[in-house]
C-alpha atoms as a PDB file:
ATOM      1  CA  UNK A   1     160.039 125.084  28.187  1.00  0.00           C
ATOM      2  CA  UNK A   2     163.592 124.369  29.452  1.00  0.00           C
ATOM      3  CA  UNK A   3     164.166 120.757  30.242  1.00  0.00           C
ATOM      4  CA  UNK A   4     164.494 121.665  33.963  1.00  0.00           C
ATOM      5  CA  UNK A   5     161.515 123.479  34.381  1.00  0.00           C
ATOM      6  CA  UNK A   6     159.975 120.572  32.605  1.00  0.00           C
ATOM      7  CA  UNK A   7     161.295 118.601  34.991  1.00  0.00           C
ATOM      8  CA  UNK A   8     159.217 119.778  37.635  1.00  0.00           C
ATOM      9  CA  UNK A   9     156.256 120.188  35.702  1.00  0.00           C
ATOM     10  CA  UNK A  10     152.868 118.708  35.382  1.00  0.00           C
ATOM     11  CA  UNK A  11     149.804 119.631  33.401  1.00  0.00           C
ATOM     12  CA  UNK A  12     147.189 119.548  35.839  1.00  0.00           C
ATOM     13  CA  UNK A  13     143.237 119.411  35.163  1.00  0.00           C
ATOM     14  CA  UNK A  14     140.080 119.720  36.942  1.00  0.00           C
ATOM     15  CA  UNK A  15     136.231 119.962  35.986  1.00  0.00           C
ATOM     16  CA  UNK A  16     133.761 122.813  36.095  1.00  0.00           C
ATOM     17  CA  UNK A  17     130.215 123.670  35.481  1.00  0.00           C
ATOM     18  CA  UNK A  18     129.046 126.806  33.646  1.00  0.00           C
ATOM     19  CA  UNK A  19     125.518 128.142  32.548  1.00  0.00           C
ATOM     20  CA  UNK A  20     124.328 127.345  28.962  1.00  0.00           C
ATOM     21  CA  UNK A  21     123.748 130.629  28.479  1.00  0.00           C
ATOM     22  CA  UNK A  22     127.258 130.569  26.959  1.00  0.00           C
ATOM     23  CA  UNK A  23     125.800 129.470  24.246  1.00  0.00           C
ATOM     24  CA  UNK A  24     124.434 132.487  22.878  1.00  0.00           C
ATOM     25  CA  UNK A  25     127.580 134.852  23.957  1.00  0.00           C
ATOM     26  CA  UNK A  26     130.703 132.636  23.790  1.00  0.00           C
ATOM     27  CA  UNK A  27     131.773 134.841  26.754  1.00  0.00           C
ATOM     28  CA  UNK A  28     133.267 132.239  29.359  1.00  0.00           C
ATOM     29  CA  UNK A  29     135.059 134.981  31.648  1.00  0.00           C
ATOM     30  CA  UNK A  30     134.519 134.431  35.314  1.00  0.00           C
ATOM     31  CA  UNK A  31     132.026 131.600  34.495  1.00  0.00           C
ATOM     32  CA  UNK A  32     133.072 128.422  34.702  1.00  0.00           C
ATOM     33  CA  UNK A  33     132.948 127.044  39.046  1.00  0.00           C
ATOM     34  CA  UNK A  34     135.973 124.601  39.396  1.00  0.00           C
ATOM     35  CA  UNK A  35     135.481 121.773  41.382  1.00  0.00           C
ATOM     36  CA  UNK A  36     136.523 121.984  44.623  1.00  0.00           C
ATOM     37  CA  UNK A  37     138.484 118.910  46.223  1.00  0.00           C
ATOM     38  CA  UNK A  38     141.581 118.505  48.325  1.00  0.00           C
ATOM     39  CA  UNK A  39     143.270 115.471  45.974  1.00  0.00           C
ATOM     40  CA  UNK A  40     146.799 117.188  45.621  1.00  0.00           C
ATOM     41  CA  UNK A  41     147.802 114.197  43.573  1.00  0.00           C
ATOM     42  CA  UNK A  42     145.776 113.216  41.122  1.00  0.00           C
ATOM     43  CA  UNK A  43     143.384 115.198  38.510  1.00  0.00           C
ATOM     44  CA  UNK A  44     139.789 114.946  37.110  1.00  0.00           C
ATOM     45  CA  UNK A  45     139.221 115.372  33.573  1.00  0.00           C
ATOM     46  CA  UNK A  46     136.420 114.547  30.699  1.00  0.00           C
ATOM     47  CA  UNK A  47     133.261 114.480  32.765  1.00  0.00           C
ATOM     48  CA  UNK A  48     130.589 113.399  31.729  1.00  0.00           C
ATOM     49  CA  UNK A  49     126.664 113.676  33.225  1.00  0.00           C
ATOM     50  CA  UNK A  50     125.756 109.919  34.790  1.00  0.00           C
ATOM     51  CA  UNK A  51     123.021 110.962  37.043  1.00  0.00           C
ATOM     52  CA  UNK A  52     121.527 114.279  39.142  1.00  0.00           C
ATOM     53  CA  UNK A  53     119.275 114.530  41.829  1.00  0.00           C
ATOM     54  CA  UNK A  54     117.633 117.363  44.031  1.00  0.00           C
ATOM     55  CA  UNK A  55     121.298 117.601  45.555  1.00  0.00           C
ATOM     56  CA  UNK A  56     123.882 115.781  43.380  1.00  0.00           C
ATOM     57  CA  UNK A  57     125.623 115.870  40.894  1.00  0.00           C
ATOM     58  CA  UNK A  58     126.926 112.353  40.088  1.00  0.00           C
ATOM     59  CA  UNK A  59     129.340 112.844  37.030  1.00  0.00           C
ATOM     60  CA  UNK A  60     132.007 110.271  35.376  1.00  0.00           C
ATOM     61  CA  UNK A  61     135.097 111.316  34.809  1.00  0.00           C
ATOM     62  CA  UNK A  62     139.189 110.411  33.780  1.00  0.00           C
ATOM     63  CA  UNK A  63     141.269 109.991  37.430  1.00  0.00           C
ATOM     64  CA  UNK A  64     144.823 110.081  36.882  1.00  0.00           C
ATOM     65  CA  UNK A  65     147.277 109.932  39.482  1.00  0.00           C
ATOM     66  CA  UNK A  66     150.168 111.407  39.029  1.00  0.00           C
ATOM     67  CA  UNK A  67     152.145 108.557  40.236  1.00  0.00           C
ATOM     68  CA  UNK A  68     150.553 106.013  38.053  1.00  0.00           C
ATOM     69  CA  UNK A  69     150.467 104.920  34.785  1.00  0.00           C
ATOM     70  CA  UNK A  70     147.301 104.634  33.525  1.00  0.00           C
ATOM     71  CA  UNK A  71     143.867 106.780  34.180  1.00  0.00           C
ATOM     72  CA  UNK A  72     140.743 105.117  35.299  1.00  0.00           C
ATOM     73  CA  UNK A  73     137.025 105.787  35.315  1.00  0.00           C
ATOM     74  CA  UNK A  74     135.731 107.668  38.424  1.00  0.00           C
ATOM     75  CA  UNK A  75     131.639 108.413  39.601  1.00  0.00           C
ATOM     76  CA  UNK A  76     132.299 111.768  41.504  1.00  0.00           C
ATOM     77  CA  UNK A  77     128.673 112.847  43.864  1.00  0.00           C
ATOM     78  CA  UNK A  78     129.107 116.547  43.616  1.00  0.00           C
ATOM     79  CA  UNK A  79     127.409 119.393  46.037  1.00  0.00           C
ATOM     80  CA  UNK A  80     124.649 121.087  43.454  1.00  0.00           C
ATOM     81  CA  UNK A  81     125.056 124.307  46.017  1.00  0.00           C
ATOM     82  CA  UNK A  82     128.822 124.850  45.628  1.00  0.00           C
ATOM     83  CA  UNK A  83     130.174 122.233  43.316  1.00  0.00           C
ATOM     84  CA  UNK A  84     132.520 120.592  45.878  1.00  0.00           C
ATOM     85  CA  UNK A  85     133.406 116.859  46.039  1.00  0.00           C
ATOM     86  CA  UNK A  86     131.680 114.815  48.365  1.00  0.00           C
ATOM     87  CA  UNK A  87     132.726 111.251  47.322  1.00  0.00           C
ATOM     88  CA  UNK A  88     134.242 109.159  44.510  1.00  0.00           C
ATOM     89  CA  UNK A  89     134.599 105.789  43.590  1.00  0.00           C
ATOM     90  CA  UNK A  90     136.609 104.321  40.754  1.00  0.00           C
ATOM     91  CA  UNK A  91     133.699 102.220  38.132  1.00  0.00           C
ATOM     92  CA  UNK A  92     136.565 100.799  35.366  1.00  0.00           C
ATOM     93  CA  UNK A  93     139.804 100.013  35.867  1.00  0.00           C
ATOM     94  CA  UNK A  94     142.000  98.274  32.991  1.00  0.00           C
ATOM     95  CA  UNK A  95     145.471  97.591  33.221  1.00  0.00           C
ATOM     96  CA  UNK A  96     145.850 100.608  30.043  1.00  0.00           C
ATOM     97  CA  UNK A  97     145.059 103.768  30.059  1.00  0.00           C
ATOM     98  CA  UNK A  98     140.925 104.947  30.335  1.00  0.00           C
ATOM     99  CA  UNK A  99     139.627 108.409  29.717  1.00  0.00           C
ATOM    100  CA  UNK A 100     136.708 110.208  28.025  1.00  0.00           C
ATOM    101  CA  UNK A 101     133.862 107.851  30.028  1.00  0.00           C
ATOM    102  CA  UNK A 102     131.486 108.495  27.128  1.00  0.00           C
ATOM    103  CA  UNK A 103     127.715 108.058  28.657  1.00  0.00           C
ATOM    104  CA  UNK A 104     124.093 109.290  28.375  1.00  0.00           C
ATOM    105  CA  UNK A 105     122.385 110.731  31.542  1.00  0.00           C
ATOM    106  CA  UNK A 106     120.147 108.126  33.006  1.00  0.00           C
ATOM    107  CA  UNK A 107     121.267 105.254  30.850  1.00  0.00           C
ATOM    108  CA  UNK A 108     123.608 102.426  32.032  1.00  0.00           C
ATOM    109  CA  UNK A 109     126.592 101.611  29.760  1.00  0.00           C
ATOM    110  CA  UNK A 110     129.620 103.670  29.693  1.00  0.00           C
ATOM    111  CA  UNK A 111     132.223 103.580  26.783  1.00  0.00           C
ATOM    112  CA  UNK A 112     135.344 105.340  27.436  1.00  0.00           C
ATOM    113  CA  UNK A 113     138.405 105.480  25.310  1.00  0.00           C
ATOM    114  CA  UNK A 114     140.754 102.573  25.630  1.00  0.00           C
ATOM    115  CA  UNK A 115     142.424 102.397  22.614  1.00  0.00           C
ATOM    116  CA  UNK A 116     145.343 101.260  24.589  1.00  0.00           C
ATOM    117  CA  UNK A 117     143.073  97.578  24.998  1.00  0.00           C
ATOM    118  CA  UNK A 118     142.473  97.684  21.099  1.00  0.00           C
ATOM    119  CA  UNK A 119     139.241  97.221  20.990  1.00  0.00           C
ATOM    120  CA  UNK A 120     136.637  99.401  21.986  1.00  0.00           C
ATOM    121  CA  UNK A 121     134.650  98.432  24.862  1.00  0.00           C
ATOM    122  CA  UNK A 122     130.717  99.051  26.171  1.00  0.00           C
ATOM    123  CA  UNK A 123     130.198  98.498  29.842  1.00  0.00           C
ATOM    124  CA  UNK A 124     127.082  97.854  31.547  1.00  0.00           C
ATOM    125  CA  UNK A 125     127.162  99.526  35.027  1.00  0.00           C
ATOM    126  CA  UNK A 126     125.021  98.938  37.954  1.00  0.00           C
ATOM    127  CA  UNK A 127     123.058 102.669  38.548  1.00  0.00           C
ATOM    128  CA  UNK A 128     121.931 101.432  42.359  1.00  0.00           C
ATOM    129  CA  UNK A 129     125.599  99.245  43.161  1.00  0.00           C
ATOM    130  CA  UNK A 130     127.878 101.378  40.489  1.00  0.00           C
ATOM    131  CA  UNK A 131     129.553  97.792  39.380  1.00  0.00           C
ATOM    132  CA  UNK A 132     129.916  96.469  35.890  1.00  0.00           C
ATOM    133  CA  UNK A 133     127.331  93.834  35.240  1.00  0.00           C
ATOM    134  CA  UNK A 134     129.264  92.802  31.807  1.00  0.00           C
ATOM    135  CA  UNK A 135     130.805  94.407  29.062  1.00  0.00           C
ATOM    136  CA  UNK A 136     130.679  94.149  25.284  1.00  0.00           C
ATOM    137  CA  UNK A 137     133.261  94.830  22.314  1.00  0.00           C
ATOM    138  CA  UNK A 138     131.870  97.230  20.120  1.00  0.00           C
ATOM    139  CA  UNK A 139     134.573  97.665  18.204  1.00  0.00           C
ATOM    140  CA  UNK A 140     137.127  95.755  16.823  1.00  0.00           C
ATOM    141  CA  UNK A 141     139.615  98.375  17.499  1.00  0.00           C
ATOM    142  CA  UNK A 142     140.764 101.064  19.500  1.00  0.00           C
ATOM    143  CA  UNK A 143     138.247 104.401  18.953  1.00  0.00           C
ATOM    144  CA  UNK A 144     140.106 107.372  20.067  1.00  0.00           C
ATOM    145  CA  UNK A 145     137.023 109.735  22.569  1.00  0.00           C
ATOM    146  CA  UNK A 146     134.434 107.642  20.982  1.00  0.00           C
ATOM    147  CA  UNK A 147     130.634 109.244  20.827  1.00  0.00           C
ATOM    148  CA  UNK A 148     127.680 107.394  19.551  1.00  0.00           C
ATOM    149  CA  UNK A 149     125.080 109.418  18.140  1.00  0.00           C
ATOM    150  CA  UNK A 150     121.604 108.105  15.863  1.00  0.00           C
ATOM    151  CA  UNK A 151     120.162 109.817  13.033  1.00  0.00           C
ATOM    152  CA  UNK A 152     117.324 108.956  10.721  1.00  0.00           C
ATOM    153  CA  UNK A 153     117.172 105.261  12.308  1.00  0.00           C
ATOM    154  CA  UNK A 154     121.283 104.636  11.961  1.00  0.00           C
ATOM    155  CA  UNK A 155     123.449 104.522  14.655  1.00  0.00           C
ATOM    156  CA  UNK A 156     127.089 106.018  14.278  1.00  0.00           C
ATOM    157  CA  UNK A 157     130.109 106.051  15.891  1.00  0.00           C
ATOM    158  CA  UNK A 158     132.211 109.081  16.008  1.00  0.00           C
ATOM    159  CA  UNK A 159     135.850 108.824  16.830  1.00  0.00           C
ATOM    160  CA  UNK A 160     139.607 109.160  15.838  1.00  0.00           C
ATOM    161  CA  UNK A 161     142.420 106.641  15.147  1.00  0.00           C
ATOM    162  CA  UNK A 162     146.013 105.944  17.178  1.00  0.00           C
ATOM    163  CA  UNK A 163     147.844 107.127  14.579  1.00  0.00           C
ATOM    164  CA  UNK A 164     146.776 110.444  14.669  1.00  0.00           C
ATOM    165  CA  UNK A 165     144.297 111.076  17.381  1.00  0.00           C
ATOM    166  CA  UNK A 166     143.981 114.963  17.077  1.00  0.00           C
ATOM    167  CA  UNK A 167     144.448 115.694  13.848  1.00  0.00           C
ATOM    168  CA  UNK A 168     141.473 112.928  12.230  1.00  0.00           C
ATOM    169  CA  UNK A 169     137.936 112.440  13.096  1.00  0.00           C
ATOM    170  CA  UNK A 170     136.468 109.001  11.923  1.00  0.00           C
ATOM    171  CA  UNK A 171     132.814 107.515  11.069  1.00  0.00           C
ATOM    172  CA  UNK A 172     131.915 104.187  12.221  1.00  0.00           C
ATOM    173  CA  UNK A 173     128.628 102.515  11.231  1.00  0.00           C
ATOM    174  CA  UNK A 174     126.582  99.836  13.150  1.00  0.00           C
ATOM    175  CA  UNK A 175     126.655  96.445  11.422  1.00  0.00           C
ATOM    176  CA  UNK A 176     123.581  94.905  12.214  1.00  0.00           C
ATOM    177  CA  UNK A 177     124.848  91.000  11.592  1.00  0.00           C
ATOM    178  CA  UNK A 178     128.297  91.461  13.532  1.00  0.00           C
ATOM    179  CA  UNK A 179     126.627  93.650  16.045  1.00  0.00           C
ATOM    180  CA  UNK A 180     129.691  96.185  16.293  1.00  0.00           C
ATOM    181  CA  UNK A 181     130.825  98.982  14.692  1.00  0.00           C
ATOM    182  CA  UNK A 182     132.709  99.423  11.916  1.00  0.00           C
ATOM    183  CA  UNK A 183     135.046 101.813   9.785  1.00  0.00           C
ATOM    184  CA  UNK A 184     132.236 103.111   7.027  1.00  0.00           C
ATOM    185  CA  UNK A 185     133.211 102.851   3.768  1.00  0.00           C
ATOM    186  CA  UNK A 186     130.034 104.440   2.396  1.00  0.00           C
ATOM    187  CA  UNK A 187     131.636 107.795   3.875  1.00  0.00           C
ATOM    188  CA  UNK A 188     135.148 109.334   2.589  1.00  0.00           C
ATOM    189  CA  UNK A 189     137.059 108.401   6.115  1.00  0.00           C
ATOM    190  CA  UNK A 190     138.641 110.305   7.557  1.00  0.00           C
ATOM    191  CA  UNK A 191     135.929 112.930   7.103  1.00  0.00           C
ATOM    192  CA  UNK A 192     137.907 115.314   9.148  1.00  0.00           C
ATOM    193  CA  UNK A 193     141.749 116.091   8.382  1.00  0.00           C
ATOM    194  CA  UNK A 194     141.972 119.020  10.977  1.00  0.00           C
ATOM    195  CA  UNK A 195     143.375 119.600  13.929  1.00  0.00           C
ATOM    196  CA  UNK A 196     141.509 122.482  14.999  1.00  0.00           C
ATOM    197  CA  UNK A 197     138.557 120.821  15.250  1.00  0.00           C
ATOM    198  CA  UNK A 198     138.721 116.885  14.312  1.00  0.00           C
ATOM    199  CA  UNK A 199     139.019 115.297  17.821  1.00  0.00           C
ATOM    200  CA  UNK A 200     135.554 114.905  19.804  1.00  0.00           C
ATOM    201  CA  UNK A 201     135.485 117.018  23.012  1.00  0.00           C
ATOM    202  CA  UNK A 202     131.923 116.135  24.390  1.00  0.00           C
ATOM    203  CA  UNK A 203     128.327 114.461  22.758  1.00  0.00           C
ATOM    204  CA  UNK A 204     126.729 115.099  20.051  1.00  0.00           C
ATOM    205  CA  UNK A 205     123.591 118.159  21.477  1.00  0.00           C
ATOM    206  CA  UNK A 206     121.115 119.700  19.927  1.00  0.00           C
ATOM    207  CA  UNK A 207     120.197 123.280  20.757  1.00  0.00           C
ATOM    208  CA  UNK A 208     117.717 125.374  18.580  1.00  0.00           C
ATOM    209  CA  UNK A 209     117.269 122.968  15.812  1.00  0.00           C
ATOM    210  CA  UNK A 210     121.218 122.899  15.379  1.00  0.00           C
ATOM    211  CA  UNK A 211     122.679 119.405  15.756  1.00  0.00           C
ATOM    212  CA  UNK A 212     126.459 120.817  17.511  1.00  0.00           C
ATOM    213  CA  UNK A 213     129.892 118.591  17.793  1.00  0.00           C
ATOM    214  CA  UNK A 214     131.701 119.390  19.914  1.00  0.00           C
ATOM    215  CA  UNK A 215     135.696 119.833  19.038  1.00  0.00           C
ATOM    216  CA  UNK A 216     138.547 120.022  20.025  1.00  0.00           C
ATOM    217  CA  UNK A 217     141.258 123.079  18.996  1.00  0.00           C
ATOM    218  CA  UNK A 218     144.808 121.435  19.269  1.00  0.00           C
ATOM    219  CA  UNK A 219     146.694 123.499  17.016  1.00  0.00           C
ATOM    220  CA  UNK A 220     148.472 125.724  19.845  1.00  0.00           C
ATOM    221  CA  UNK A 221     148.441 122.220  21.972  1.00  0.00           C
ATOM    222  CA  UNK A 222     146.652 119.164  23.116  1.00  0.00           C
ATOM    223  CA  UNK A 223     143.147 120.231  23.710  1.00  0.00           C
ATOM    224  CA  UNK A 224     143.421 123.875  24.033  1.00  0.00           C
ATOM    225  CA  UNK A 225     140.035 125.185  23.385  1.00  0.00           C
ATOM    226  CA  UNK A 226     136.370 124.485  22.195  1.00  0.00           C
ATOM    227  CA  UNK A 227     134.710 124.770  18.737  1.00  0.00           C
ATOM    228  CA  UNK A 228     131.331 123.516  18.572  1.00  0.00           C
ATOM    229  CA  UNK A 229     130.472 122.596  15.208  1.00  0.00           C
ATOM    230  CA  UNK A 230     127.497 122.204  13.441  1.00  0.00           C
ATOM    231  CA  UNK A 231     126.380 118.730  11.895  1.00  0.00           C
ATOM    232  CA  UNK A 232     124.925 119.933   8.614  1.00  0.00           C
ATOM    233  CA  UNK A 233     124.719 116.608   6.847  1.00  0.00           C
ATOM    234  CA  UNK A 234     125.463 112.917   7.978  1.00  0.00           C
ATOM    235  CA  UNK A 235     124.456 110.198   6.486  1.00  0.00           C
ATOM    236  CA  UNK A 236     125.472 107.378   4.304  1.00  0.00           C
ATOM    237  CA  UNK A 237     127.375 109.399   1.673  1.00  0.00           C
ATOM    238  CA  UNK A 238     129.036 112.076   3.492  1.00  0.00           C
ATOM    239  CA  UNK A 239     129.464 114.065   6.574  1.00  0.00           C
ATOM    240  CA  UNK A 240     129.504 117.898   6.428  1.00  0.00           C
ATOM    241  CA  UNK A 241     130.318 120.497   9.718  1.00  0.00           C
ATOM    242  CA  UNK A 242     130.411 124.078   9.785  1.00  0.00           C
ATOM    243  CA  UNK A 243     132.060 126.400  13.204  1.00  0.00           C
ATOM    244  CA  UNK A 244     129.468 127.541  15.483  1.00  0.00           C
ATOM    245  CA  UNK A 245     130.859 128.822  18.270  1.00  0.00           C
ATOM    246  CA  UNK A 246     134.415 129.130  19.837  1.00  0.00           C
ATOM    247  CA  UNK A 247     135.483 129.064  23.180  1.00  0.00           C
ATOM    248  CA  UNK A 248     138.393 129.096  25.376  1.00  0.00           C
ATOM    249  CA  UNK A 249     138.965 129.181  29.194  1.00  0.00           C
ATOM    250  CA  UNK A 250     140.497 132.281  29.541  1.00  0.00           C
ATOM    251  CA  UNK A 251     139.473 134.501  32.649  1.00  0.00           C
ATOM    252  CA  UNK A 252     138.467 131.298  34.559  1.00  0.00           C
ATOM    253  CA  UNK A 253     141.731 130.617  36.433  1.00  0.00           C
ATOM    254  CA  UNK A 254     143.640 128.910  37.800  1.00  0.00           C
ATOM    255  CA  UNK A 255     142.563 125.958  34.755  1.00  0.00           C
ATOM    256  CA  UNK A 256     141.945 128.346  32.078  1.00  0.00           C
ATOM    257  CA  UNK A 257     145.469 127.540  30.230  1.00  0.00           C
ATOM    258  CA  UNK A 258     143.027 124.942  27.989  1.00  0.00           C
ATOM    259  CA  UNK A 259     139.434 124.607  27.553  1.00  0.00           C
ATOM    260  CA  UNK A 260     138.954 120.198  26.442  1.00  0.00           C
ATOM    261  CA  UNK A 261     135.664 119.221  27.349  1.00  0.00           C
ATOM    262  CA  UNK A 262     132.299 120.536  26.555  1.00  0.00           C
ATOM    263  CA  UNK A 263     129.190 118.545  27.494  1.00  0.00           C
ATOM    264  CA  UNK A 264     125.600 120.179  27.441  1.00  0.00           C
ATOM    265  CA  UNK A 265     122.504 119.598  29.488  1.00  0.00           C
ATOM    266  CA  UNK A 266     119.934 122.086  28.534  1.00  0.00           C
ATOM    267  CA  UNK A 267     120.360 124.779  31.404  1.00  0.00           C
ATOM    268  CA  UNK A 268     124.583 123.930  32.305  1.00  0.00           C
ATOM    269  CA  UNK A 269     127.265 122.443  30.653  1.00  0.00           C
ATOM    270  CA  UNK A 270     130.208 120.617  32.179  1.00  0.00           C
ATOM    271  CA  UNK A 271     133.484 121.449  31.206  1.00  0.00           C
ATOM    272  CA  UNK A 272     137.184 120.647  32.034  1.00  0.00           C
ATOM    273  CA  UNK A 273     140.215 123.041  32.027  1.00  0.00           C
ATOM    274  CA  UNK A 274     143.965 122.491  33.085  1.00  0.00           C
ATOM    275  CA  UNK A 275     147.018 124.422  34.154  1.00  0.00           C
ATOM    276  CA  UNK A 276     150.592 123.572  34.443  1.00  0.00           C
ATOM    277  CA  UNK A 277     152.006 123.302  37.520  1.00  0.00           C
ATOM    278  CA  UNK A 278     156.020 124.068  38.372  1.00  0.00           C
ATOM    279  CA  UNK A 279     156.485 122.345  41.611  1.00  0.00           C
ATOM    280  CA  UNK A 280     159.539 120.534  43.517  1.00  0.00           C
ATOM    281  CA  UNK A 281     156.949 117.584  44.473  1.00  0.00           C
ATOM    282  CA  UNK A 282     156.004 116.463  41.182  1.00  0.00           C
ATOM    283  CA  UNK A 283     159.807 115.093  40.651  1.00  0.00           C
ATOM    284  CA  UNK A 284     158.889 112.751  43.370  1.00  0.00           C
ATOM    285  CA  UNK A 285     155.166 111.815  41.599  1.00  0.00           C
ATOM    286  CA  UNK A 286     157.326 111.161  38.274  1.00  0.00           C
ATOM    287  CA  UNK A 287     160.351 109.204  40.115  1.00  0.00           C
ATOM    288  CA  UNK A 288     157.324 106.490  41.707  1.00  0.00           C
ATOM    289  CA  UNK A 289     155.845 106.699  38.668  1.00  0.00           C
ATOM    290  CA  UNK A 290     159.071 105.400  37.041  1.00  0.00           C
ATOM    291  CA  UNK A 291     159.762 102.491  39.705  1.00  0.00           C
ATOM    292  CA  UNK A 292     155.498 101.403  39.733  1.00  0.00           C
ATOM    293  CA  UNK A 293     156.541 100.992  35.766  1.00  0.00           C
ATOM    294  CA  UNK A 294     159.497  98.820  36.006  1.00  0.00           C
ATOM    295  CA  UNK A 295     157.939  96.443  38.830  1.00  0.00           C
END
């Protein structure tokens, strides 16, 4: 990309919702139903499932204005009958960046990725006022997408380091006395060295007896498409995944140039996609974003 044309350009995302019956066909063409909104400025990325009802959607996601610095943690209530926006209201805001708002349906504690706060944080949010009632340091340092997931009575962690957040996926173990999580060293960390499938796009699911990862593919770039892997083995001396299924969002435009989130719930799955956009206005969303940094 020339450095004009970068310039003016912006890597825009939005969310969708697709059938699980993906899952047996890997076919994505002219499934996935983008969200529809009229935000111009701003994008919505990694959702995840916080609630549904008999008309709503309500799903958690990464808002990031183009004209700010940092992304924050968003509860958008979504149409069930055409996917379209109907509200949103930002849950966690940090002065760094937030993404990935890591949750389980019906539960209430969110923990997104803040790696830029160096520690990695576990909110308690309100389900009937959607405020934080208190939060708790899990970690003692920043987890890059962070998933927990329990197996055979232990709880993991499952996440990747700053210094090379795509390319290395990390296994944290609960310490009972400190009451965090911490780097295992009864695995051989990393246990992923791979960037077409270390980083964590979406939680740990089981479907047909098969415990599936879901990954991230950033060899061609940043988050570019799906592999679900299978969890054959984890447990306290080793961790072993083999490919299940790829995906990608081609034939889904106009945010089918990458395919970065993959989230299951038995009969749909919620993904994200993104496209990049060449347009004279986004000089002016980079230009505040430069004078909102120096003041």
């Amino acid at each position: 990309m020339g450095a004009i044309k970068k310039r003016f350009t912006i890597q825009t995302y939005n969310i969708g919702i697709v059938d699980a019956s993906v899952l047996d066909n890997g076919l994505l063409r002219n499934k996935i139903k983008w969200l529809k909104h009229s935000y111009k400025d701003r994008f919505f990325a990694d959702p995840f499932l916080w609630d549904v009802d008999n008309e709503f959607y309500y799903i958690l996601v990464e808002e990031l204005c183009f004209f700010e610095e940092y992304g924050k943690i968003s509860l958008l209530k979504i149409d069930k009958k055409d996917f379209r926006l109907v509200s949103k209201k930002i849950i966690i805001k940090e002065p760094y960046h937030l993404s990935f708002p890591f949750c389980i349906e019906g539960e209430e504690f969110i923990i997104p990725e803040s790696i830029g706060g160096k520690v990695c944080k576990k909110y308690h949010v309100s389900k009937y006022h959607h405020t934080i009632v208190d939060t708790m340091v899990i970690a003692n340092e920043g987890i890059v997408d962070p998933i927990l997931f329990s197996n055979h009575d232990v709880n993991w962690l499952l996440g990747g380091k700053k210094n090379d957040p795509s390319g290395e996926l990390y296994i944290f173990k609960k310490d009972i006395k400190a009451d965090n999580y911490v780097c295992s060293d009864e695995v051989c960390n990393p246990v992923i060295s791979d960037r077409s499938h270390a980083r964590n796009a979406g939680r740990i699911f089981s479907f047909r007896g098969k415990l599936i990862r879901p990954a991230q593919d950033c060899t061609q770039r940043y988050g570019y498409g799906i592999k679900l892997m299978e969890i054959n083995r984890i447990d306290n001396g080793d961790y072993e995944e083999t490919e299940y299924l790829v995906l990608n969002g081609e034939g889904n435009p106009p945010f089918d140039e990458t395919l970065h989130t993959f989230n299951y719930y038995n009969d749909f799955a919620l993904v994200d996609g993104s496209k990049d956009i060449f347009a004279v206005r986004n000089v002016f969303y980079k230009a505040k974003k430069f004078v909102n940094r120096i003041h």
